[in-house]
Protein backbone atom coordinates (compact mmCIF):
# COMPACT_ATOMS: atom_id res chain seq x y z
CA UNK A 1 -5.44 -38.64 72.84
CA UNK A 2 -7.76 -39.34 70.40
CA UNK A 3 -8.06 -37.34 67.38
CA UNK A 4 -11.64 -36.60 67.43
CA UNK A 5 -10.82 -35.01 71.32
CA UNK A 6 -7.76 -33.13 69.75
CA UNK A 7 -10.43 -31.34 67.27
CA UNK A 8 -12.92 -30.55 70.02
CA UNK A 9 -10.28 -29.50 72.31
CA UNK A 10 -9.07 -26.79 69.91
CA UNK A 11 -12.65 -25.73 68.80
CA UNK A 12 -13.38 -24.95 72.86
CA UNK A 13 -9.61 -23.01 72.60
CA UNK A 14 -10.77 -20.94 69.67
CA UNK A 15 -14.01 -20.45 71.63
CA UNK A 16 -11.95 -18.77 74.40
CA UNK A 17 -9.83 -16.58 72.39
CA UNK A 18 -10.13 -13.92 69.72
CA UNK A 19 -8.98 -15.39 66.31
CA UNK A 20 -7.09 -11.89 66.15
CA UNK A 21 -3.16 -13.32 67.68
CA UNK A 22 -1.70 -10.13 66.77
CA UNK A 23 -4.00 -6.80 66.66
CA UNK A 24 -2.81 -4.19 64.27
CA UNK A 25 -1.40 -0.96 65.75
CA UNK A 26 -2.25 2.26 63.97
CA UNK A 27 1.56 4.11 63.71
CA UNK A 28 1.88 7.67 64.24
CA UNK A 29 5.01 8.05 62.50
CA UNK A 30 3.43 6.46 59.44
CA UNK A 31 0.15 8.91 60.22
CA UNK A 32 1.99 12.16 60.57
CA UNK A 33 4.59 11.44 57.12
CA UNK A 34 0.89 11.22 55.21
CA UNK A 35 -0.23 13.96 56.70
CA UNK A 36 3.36 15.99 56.38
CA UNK A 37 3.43 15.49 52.49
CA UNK A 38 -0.49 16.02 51.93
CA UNK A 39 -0.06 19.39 53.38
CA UNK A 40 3.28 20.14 52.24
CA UNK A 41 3.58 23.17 50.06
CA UNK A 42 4.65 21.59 46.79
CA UNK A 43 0.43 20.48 46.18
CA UNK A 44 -0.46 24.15 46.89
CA UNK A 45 -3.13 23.56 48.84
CA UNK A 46 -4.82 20.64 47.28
CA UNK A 47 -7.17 22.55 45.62
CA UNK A 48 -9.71 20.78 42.80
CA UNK A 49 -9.01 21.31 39.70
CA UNK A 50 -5.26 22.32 39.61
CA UNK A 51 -1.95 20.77 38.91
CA UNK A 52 -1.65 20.30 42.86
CA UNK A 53 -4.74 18.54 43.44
CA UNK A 54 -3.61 15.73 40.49
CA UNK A 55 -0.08 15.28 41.84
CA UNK A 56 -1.90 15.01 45.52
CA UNK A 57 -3.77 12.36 43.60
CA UNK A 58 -0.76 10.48 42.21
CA UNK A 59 0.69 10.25 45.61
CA UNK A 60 -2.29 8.76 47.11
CA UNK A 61 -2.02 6.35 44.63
CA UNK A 62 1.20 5.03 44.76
CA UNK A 63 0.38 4.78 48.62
CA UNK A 64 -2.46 2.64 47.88
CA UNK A 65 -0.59 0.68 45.50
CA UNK A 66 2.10 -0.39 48.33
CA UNK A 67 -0.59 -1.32 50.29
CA UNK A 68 -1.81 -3.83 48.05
CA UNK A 69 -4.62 -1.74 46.67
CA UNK A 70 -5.75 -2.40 43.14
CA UNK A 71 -7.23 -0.11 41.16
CA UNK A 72 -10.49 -0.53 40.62
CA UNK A 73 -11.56 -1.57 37.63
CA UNK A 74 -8.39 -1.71 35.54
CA UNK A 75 -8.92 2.59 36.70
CA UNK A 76 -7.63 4.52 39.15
CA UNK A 77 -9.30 8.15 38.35
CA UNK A 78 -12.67 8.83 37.93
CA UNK A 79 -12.80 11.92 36.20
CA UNK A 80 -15.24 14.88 36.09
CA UNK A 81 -15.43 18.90 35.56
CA UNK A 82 -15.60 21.14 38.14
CA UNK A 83 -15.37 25.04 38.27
CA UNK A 84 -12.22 25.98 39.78
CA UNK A 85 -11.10 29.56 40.44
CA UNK A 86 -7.52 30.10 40.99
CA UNK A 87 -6.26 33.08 42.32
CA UNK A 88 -2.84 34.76 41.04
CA UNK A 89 -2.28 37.68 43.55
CA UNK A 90 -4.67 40.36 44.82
CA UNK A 91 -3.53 44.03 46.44
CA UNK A 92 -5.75 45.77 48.96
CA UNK A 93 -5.22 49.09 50.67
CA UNK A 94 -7.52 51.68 52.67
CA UNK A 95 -6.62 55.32 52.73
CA UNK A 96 -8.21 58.69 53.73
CA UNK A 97 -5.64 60.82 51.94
CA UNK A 98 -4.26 59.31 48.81
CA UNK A 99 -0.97 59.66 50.02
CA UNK A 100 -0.64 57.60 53.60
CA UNK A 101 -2.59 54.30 52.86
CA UNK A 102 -2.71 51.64 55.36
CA UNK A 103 -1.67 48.41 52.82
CA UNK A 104 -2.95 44.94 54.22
CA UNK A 105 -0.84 41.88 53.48
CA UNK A 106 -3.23 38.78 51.83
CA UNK A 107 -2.71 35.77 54.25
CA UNK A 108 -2.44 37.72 57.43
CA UNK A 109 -5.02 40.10 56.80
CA UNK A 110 -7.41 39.10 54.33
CA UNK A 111 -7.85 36.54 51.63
CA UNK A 112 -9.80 36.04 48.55
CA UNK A 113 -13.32 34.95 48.39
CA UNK A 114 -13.05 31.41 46.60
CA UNK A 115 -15.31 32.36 43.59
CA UNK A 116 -13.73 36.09 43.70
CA UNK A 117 -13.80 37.46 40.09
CA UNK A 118 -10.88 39.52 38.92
CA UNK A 119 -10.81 43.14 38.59
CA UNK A 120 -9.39 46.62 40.25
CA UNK A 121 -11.40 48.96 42.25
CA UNK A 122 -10.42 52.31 43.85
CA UNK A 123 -13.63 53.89 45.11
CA UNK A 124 -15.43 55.12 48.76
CA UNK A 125 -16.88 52.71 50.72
CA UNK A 126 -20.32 52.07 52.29
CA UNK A 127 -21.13 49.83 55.07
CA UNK A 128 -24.60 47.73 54.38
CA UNK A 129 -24.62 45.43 57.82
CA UNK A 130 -25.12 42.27 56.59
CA UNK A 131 -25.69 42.63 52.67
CA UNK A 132 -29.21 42.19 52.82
CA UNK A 133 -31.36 43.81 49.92
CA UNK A 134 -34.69 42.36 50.77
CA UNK A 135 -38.11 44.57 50.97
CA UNK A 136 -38.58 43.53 54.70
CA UNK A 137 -35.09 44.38 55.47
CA UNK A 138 -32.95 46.67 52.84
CA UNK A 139 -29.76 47.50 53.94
CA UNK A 140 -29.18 49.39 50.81
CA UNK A 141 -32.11 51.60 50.56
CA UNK A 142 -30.71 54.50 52.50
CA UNK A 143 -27.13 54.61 51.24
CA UNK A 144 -25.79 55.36 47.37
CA UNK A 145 -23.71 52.35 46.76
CA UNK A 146 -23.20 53.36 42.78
CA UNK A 147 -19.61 53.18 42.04
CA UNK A 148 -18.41 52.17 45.63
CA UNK A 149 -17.07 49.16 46.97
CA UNK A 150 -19.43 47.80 49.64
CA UNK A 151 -17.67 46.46 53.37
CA UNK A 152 -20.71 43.64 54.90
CA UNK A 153 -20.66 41.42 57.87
CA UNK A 154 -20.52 37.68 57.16
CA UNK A 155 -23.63 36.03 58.17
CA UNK A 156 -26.92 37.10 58.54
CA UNK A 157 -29.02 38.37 61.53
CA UNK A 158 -30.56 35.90 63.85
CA UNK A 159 -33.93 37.85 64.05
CA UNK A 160 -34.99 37.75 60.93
CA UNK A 161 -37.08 34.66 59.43
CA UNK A 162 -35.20 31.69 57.67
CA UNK A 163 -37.39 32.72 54.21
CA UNK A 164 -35.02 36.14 53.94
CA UNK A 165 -31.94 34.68 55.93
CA UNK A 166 -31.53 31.73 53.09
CA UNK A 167 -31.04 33.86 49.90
CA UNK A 168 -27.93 35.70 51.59
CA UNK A 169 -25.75 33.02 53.76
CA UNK A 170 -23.72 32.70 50.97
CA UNK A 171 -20.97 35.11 49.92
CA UNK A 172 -21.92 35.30 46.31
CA UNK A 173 -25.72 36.16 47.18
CA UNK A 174 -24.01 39.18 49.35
CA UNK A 175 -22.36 39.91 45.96
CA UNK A 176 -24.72 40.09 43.73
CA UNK A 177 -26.97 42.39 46.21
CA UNK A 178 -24.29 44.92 45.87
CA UNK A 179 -23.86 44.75 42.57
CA UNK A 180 -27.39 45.13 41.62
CA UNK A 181 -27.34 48.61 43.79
CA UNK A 182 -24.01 49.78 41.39
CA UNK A 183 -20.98 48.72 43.77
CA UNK A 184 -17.78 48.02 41.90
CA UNK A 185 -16.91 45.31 44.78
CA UNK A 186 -17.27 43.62 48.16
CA UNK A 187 -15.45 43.16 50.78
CA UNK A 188 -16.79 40.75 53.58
CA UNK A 189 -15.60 40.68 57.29
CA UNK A 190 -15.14 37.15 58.65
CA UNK A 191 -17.62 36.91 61.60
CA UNK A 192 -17.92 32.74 62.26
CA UNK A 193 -17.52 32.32 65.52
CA UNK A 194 -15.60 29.26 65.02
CA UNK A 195 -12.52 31.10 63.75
CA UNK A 196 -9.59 33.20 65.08
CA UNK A 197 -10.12 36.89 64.83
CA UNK A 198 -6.72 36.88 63.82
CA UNK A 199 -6.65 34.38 61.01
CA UNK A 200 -7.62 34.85 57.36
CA UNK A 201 -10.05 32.06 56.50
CA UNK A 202 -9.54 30.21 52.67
CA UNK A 203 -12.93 29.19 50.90
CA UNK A 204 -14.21 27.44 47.14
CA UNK A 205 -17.45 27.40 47.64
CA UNK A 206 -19.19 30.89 47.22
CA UNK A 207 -22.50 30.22 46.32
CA UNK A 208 -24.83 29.34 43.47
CA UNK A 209 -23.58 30.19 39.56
CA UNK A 210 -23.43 32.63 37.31
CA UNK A 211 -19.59 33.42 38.14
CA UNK A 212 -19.56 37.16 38.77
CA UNK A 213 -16.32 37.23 36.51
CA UNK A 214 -15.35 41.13 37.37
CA UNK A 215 -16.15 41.55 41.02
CA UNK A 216 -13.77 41.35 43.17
CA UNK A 217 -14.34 39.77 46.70
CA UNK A 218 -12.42 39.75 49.38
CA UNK A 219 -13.23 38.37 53.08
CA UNK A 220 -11.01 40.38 56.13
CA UNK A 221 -10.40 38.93 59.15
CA UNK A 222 -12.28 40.30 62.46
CA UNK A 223 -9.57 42.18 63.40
CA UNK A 224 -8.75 43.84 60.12
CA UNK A 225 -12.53 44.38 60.00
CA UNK A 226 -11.79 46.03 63.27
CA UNK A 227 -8.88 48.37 62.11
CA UNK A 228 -11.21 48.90 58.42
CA UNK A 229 -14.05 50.57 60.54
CA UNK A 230 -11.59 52.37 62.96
CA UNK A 231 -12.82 55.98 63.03
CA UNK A 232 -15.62 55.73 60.91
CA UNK A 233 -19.36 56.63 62.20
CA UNK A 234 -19.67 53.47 64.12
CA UNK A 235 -16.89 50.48 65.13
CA UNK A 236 -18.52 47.12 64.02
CA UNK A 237 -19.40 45.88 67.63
CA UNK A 238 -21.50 49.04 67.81
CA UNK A 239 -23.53 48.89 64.46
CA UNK A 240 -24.36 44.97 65.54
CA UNK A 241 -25.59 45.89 68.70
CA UNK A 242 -27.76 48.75 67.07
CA UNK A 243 -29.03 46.12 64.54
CA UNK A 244 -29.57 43.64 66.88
CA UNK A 245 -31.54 46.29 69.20
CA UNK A 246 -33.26 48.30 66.73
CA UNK A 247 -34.17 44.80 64.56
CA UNK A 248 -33.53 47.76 61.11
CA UNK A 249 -30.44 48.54 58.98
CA UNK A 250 -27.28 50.65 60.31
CA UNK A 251 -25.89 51.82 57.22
CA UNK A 252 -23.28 54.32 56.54
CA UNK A 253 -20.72 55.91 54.66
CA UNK A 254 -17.39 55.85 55.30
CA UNK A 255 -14.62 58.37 55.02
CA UNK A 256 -12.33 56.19 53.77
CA UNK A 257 -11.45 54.48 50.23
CA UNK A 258 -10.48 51.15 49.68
CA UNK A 259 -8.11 50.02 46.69
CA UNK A 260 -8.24 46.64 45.67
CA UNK A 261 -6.69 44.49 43.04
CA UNK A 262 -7.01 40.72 41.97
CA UNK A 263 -5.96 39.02 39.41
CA UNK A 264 -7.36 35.21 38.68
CA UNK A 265 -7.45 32.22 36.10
CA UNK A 266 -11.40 31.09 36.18
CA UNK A 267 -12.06 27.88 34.55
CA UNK A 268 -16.05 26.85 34.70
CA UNK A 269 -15.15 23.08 33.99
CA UNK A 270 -11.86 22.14 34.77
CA UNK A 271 -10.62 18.52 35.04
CA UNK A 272 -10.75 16.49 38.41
CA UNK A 273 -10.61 12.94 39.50
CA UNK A 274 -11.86 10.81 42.50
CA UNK A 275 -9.18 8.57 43.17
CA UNK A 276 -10.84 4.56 43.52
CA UNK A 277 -8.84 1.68 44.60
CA UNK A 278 -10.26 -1.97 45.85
CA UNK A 279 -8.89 -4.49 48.10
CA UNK A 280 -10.27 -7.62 47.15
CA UNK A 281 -12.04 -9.70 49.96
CA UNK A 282 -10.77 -13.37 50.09
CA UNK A 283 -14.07 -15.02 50.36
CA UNK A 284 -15.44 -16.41 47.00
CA UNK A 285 -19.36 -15.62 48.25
CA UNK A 286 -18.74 -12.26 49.64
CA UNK A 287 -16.23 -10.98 47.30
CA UNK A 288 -18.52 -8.99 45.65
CA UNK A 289 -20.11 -6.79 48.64
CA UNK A 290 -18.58 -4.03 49.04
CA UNK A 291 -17.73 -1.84 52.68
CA UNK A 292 -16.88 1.51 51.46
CA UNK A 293 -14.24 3.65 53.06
CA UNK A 294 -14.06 7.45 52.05
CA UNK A 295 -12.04 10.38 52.20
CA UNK A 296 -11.64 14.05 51.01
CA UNK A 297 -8.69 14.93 49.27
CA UNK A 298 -9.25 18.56 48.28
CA UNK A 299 -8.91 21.34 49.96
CA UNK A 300 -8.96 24.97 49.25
CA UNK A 301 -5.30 25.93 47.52
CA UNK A 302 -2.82 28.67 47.59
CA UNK A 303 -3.96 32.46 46.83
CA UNK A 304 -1.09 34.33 45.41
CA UNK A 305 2.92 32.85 46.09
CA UNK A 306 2.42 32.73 49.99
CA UNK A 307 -1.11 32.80 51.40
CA UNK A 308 -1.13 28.45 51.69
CA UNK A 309 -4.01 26.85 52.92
CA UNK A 310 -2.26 23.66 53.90
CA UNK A 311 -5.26 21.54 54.85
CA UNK A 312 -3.31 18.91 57.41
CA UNK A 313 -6.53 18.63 59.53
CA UNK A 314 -8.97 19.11 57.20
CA UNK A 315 -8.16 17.09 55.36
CA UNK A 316 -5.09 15.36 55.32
CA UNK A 317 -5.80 14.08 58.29
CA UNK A 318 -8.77 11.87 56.95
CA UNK A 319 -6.77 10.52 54.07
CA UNK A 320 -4.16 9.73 56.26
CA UNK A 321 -6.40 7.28 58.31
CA UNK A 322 -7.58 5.83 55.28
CA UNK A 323 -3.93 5.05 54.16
CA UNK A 324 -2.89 3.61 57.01
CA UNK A 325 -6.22 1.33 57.04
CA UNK A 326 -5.02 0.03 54.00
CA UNK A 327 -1.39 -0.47 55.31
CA UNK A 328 -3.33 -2.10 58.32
CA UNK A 329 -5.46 -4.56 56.41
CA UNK A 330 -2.37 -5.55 54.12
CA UNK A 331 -0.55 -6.73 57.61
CA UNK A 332 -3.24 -8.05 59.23
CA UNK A 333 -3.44 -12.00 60.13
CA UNK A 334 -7.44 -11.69 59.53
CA UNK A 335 -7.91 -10.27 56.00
CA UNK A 336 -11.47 -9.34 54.76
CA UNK A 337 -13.96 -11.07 53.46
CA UNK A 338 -15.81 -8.60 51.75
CA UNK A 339 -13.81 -6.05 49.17
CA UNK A 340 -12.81 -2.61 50.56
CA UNK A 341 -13.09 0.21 47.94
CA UNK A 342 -10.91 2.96 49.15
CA UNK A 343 -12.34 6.40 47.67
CA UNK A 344 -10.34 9.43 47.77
CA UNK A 345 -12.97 12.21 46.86
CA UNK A 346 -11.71 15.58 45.24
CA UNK A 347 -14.46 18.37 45.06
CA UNK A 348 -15.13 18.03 48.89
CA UNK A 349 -15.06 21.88 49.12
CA UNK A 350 -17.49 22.07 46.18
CA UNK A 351 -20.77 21.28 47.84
CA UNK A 352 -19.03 17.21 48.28
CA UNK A 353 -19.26 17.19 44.61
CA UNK A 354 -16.85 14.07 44.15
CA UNK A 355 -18.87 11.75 46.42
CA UNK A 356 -22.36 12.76 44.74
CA UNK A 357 -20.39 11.85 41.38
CA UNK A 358 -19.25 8.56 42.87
CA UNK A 359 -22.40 7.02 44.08
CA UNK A 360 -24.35 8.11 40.88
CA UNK A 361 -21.98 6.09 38.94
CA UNK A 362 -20.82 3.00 40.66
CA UNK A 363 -22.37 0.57 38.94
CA UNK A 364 -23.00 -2.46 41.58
CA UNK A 365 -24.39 0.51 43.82
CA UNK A 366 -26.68 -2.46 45.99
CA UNK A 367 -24.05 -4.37 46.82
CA UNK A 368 -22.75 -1.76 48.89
CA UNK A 369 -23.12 -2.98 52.28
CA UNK A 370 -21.59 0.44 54.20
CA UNK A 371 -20.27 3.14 53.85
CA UNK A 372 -17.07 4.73 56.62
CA UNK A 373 -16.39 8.21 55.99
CA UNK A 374 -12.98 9.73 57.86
CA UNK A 375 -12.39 13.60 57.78
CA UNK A 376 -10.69 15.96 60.13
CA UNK A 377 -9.32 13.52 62.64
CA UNK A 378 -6.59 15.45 63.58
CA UNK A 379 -7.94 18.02 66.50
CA UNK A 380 -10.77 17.65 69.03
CA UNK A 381 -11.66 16.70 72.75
CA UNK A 382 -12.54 12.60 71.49
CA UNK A 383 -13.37 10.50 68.50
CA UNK A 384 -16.89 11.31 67.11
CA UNK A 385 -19.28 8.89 65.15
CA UNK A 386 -21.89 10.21 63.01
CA UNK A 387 -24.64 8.16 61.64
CA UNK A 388 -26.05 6.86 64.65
CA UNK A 389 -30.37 8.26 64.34
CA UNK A 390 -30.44 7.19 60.90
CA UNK A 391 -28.02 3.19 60.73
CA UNK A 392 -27.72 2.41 64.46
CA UNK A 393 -27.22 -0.31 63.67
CA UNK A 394 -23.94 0.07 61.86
CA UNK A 395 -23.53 2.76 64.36
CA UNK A 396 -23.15 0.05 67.01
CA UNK A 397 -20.64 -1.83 64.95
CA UNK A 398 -18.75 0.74 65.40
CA UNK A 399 -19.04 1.37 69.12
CA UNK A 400 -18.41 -2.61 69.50
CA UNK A 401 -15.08 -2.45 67.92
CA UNK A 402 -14.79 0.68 70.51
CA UNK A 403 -14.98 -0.79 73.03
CA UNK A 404 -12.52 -4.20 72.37
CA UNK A 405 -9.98 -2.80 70.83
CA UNK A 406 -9.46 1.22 71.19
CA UNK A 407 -10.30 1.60 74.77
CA UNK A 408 -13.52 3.03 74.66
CA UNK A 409 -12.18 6.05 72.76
CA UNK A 410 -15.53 6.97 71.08
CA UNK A 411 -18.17 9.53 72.06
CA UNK A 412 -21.31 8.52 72.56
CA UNK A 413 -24.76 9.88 73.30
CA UNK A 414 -25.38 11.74 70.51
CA UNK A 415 -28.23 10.93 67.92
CA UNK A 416 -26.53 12.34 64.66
CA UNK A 417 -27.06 12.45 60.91
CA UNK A 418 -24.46 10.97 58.45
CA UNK A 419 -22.85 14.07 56.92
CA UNK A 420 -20.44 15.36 54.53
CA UNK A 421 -19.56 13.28 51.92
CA UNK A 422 -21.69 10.83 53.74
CA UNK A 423 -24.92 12.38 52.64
CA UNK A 424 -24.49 11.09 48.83
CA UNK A 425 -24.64 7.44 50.21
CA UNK A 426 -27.24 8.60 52.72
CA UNK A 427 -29.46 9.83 50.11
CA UNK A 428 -29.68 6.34 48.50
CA UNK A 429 -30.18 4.71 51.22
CA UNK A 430 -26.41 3.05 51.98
CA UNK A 431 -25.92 2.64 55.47
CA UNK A 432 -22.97 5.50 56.64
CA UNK A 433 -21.27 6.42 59.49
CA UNK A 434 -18.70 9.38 59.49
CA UNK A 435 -15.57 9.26 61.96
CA UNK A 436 -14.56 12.52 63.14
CA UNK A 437 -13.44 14.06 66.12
CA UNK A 438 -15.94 15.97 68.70
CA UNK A 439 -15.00 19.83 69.02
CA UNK A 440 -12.51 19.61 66.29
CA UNK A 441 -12.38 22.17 63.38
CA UNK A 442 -10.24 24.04 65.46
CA UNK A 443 -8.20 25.31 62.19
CA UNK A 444 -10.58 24.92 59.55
CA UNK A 445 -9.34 26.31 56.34
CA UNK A 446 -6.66 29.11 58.13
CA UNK A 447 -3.06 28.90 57.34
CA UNK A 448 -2.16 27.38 61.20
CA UNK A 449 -3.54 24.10 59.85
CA UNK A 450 -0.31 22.38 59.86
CA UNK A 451 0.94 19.00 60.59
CA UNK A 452 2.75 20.50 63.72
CA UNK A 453 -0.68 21.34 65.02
CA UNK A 454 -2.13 17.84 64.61
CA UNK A 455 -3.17 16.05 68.00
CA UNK A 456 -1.33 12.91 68.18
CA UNK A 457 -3.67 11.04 70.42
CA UNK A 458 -6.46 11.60 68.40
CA UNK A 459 -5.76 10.80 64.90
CA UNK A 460 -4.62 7.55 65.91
CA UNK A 461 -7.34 6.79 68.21
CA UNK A 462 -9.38 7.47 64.93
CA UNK A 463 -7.38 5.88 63.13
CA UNK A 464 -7.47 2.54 65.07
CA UNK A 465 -11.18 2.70 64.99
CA UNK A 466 -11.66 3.12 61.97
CA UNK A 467 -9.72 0.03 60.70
CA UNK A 468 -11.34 -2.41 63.22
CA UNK A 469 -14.52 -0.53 62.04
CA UNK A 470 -13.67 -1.46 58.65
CA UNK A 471 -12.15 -5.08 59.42
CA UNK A 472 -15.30 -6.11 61.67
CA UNK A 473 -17.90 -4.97 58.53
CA UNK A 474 -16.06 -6.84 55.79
CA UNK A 475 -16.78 -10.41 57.71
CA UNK A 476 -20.11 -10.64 56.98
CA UNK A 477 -22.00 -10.63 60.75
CA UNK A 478 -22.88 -6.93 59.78
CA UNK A 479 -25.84 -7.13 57.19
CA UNK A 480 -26.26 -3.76 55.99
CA UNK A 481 -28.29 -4.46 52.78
CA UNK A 482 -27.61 -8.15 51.69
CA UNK A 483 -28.51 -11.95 52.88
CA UNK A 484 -24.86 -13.13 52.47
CA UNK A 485 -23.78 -16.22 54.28
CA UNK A 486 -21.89 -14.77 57.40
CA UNK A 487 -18.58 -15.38 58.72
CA UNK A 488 -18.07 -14.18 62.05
CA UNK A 489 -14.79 -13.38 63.90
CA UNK A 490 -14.57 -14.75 67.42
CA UNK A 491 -13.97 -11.56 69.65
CA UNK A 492 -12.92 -11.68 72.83
């Protein structure tokens, strides 16, 4: 055979089969170690700011760095402040005679609000509904809340309009409402209707500053908030249905006295990092376009010696993904063309503080060509993509990859926003996508969120998306902001 038939001959075989000889398999063994040791107790939670958080950091890091992960820049933190309250212990108790109180245990019963400030309180106790201390809607204008501690319903009530809603979703703008009518305290009953009545719920955000350094806030579960109104004037479930009905404030006294103590270390600016690494891309032109894959690290810590927030779903789960991509792409016979930055975000919790700091100071922000953001992959009926209304077209990468290599695993049908730590890159334009799972959440910030809890199927159907996601954009068919010469992979 001649050799000119012998080239033309192979080009029709490449033609005919993906270039792709062996796909790379997303391992749940390797999945569920990162997620084990993220969520393990000895990083307390993960939460921004602390000692935990950095030595989470360092681990990621040496991960990365096995992978063949470089840091980026000669740098592998990126350092900023945030505010970072960490709570030491806190004592609460509710008693009608001084001498038979009914003690609740922090991590079963209650927890800390994330921005709590320190301080003791033993005082009566007035209901106020939702909080609200508005002129169209004052929940504190027919009860003396001087000197007491004040017991509100997370939330706010669906009938009134957005203008007076807004200025009290947020547990700090509860707070300060109190405080302005003379309460010593606050202590909020966990309504969401996303979360166990039975499960104390951990938080960092609180709301807008000043730090109320003195008040103590505490958030109850449902059912404690249950037991806490138990032979009072009215049970909760009746003063919400006489708010809802009556559309005006249900306000009360109640016969019993709470006692509450916390004790925390505040620190307005303490020291974070985002965690970058790069993997170069092997082709000379496209080197220097970037597919960005992100992750949040954080999460929302430890309150006292036992009330752990381990944060395996949310989001251990995420960074786990984004490991093994990078285990992935070191193994794999087709390596990218364009560089993969791998950011590990800290400050998620805090308003996605770390992301906002990334994109406003990456310096070759246009050559950004996408941006893949993982979180909470670990729970959920199927593998959600976000982004879709606003980049459908990387959207559709996305869905491609899908359907050729992960078995159709991906939801679709939904016209979504890019959200998260996705709206930084949004906001300037970068194309993003976020790859989560659909109905997942399902132990969002509550002590149960550990690794034995993680659904197998779906963190490495995630998982395997989002590294043929990743390995698809880096070849340079997707164009997401740039004219670069493309290289396409032959798919089958």
């Amino acid at each position: 055979m001649k050799l000119g038939k012998v080239i033309v001959l192979a080009f029709c075989m490449a033609l005919l089969s993906p270039l792709r000889v062996a796909a790379q398999e997303a391992s749940l063994d390797s999945l569920l170690n990162f997620v084990r040791d993220l969520s393990n107790s000895r990083f307390e939670g993960r939460l921004a700011g602390t000692d935990g958080f950095l030595d989470a950091a360092d681990y990621v890091v040496n991960a990365l760095q096995r992978f063949g992960v470089q840091p980026y820049k000669g740098e592998w933190a990126q350092y900023f402040e945030t505010e970072c309250n960490k709570i030491e212990n806190c004592t609460f108790n509710s008693y009608i005679n001084p001498n038979d109180r009914q003690i609740y245990v922090l991590g079963r019963d209650f927890s800390c609000v994330g921005m709590s400030g320190r301080g003791y309180a033993d005082a009566p106790v007035v209901f106020c509904g939702y909080g609200i201390d508005h002129p169209s809607f004052n929940e504190y204008a027919k009860v003396d809340a001087k000197g007491k501690i004040a017991l509100v319903l997370s939330g706010v009530p669906n009938f009134l309009p957005s203008n007076v809603t807004d200025q009290y979703v947020q547990i700090r703008d509860k707070a300060r409402a109190a405080q302005r009518h003379g309460a010593c305290a606050i202590v909020v009953v966990n309504m969401s209707p996303s979360c166990s009545p039975y499960e104390v719920q951990g938080s960092v955000y609180s709301g807008e500053l000043p730090h109320l350094a003195t008040f103590p806030m505490l958030q109850s579960t449902r059912s404690c908030g249950d037991v806490l109104m138990k032979d009072e004037l009215m049970s909760i479930q009746d003063a919400l249905q006489k708010i809802q009905q009556s559309h005006e404030p249900q306000s009360f006294h109640l016969r019993k006295h709470f006692e509450i103590d916390v004790n925390t270390v505040y620190h307005p600016a303490a020291l974070t990092a985002n965690v970058i690494g790069i993997y170069p891309g092997s082709d000379l032109k496209m080197k220097d376009e970037y597919i960005v894959v992100g992750a949040s690290l954080d999460h929302v810590g430890l309150q006292g010696t036992t009330c752990l927030f381990p944060g395996a779903d949310c989001n251990a789960s995420g960074v786990a993904a984004l490991l093994e991509t990078a285990r992935m792409l070191q193994q794999s016979p087709d390596q990218p063309s364009r560089s993969i930055v791998f950011v590990l975000f800290s400050a998620g919790e805090q308003q996605h503080l770390g992301s906002r700091i990334f994109v406003s100071n990456f310096t070759p922000l246009k050559r950004i060509e996408a941006f893949v953001n993982v979180t909470a992959v670990g729970s959920g009926d199927s593998v959600a993509v976000l982004g879709n209304k606003r980049y459908p077209q990387l959207w559709n990468v996305a869905r491609k990859v899908d359907s050729l290599y992960c078995s159709n695993s991906m939801l679709t049908g939904y016209k979504t926003l890019p959200k998260g730590d996705a709206a930084a890159f949004d906001a300037v334009d970068i194309p993003s996508i976020n790859i989560t799972n659909f109905k997942g959440y399902r132990h969002n910030h509550v002590p149960s969120d550990i690794v034995e809890n993680i659904d197998r199927r779906m963190i490495v159907q995630a998982t395997q998306l989002l590294f043929e996601t990743v390995l698809d954009l880096s070849f340079g068919e997707y164009q997401g902001r740039s004219n670069a010469s493309k290289r396409i992979r032959f798919d089958k």
